[in-house]
C-alpha atoms as a PDB file:
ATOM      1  CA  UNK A   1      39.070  89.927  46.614  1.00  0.00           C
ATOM      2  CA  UNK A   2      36.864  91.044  43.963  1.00  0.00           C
ATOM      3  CA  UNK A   3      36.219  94.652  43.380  1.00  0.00           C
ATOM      4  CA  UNK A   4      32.883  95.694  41.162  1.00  0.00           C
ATOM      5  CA  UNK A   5      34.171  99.143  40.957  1.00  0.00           C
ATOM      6  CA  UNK A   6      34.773 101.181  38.206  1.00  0.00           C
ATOM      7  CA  UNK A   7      38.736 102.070  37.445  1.00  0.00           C
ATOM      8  CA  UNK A   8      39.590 105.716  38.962  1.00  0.00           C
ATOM      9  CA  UNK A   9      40.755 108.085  36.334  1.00  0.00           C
ATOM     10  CA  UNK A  10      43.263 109.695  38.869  1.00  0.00           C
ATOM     11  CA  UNK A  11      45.835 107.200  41.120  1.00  0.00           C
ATOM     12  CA  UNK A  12      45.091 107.679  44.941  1.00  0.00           C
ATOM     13  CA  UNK A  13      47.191 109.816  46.803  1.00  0.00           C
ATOM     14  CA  UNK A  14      50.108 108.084  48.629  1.00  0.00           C
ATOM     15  CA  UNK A  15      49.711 107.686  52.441  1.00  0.00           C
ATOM     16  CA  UNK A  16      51.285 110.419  54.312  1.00  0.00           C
ATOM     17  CA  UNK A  17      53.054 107.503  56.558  1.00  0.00           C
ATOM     18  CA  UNK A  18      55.578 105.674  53.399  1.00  0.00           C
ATOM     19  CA  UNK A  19      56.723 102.832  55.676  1.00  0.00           C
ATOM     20  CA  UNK A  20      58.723 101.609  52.281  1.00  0.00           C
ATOM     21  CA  UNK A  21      60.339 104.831  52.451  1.00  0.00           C
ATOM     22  CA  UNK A  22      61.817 104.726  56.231  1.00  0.00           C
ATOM     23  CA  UNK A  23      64.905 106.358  57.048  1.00  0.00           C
ATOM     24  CA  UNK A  24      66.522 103.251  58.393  1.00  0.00           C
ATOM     25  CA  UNK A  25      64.095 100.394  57.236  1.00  0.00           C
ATOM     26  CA  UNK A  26      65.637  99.559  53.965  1.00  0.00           C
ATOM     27  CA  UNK A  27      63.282  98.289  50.610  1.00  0.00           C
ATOM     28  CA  UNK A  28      60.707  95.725  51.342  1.00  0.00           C
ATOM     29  CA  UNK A  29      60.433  92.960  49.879  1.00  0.00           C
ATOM     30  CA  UNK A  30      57.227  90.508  48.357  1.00  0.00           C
ATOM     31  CA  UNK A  31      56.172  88.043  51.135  1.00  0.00           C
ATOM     32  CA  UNK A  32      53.599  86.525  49.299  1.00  0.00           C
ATOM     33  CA  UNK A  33      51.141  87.035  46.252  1.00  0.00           C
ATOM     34  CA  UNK A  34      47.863  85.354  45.448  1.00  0.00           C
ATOM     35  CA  UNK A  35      45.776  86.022  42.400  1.00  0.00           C
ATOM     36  CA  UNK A  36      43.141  84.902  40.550  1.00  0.00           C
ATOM     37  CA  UNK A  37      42.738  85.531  36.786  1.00  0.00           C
ATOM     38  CA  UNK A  38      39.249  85.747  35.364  1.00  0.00           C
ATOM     39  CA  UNK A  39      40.231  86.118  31.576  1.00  0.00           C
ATOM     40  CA  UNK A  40      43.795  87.367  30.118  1.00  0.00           C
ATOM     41  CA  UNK A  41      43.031  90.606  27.940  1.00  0.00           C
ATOM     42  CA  UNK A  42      42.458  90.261  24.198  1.00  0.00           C
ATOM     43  CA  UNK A  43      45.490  91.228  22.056  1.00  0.00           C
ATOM     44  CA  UNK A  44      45.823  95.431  21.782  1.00  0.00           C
ATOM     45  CA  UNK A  45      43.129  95.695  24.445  1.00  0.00           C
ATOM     46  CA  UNK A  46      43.775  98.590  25.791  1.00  0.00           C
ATOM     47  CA  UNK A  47      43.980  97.868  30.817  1.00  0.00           C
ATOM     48  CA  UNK A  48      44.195  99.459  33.504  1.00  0.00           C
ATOM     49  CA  UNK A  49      46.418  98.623  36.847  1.00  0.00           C
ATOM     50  CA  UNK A  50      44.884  99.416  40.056  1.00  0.00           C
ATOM     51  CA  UNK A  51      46.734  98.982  43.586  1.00  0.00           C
ATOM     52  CA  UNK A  52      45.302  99.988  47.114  1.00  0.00           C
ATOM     53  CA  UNK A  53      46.717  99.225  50.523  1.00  0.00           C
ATOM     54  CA  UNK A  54      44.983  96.882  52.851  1.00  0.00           C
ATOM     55  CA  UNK A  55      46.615  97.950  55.941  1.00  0.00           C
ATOM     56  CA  UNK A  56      49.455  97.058  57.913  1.00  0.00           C
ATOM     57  CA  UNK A  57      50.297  93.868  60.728  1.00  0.00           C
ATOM     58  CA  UNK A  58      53.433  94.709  62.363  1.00  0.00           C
ATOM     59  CA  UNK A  59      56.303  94.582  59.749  1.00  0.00           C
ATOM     60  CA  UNK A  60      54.079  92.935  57.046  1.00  0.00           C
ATOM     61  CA  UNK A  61      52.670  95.591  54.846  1.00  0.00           C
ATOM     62  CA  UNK A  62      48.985  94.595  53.124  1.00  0.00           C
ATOM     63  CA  UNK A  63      48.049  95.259  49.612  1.00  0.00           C
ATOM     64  CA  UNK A  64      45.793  94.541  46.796  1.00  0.00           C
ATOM     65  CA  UNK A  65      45.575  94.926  42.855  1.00  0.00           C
ATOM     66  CA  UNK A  66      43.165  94.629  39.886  1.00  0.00           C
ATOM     67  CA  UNK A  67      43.505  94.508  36.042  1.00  0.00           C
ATOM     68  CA  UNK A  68      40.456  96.061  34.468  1.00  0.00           C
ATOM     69  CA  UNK A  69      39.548  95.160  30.589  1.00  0.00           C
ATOM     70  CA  UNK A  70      38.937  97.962  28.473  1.00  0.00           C
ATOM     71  CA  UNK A  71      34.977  97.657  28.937  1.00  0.00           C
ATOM     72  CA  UNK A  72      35.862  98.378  32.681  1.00  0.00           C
ATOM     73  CA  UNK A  73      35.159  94.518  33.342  1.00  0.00           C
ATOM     74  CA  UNK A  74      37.421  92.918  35.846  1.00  0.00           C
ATOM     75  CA  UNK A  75      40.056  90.682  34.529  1.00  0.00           C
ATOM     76  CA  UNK A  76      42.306  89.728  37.502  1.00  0.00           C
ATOM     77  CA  UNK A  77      42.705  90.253  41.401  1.00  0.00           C
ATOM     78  CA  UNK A  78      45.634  89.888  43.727  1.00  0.00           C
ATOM     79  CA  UNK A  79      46.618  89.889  46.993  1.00  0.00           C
ATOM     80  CA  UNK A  80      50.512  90.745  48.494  1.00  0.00           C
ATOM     81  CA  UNK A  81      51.664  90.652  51.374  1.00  0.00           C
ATOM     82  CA  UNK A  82      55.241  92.861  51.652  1.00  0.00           C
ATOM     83  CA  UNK A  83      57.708  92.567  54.724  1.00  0.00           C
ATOM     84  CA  UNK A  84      59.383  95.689  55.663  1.00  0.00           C
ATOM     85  CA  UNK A  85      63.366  94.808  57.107  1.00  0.00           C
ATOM     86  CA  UNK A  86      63.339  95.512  60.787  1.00  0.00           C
ATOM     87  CA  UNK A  87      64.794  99.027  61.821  1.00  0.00           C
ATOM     88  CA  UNK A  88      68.647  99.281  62.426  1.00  0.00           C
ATOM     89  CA  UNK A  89      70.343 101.364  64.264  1.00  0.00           C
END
């Protein structure tokens, strides 16, 4: 749950299957979130936000995110977990 990575300048491309965006499914909501915060940013320091995907268990869609400190240091990590509504007719 810890990413040493450096922050992307560009956000990945969205997945070419949206399950959020369903005909049908509805919005999903947050199952869960678990995070663990290293240091909070120094007032005016300039973050950035990244989120990735972690994959998908039936209706429960997995994802991650990071705050990054404007030395590129990481300042927080999180888990969610996001349950998509089950299809109607």
């Amino acid at each position: 749950m810890s990413p040493k990575r450096k922050a992307r300048k560009t956000p990945p491309k969205p997945a070419s299957k949206d399950r959020a965006a369903d005909p049908g499914r509805g919005e999903v909501v947050l199952g869960r979130m678990t995070a663990r915060i290293d240091r909070l940013p120094a007032e005016g320091e300039r973050c950035v936000v990244v989120g990735w995907p972690h994959g998908e268990d039936g209706r429960k869609l997995l994802a991650g995110t990071a705050l990054y400190g404007e030395g590129g240091d990481v300042l927080a990590v999180a888990r969610q977990v996001w349950i998509a509504p089950r299809q109607t007719d």
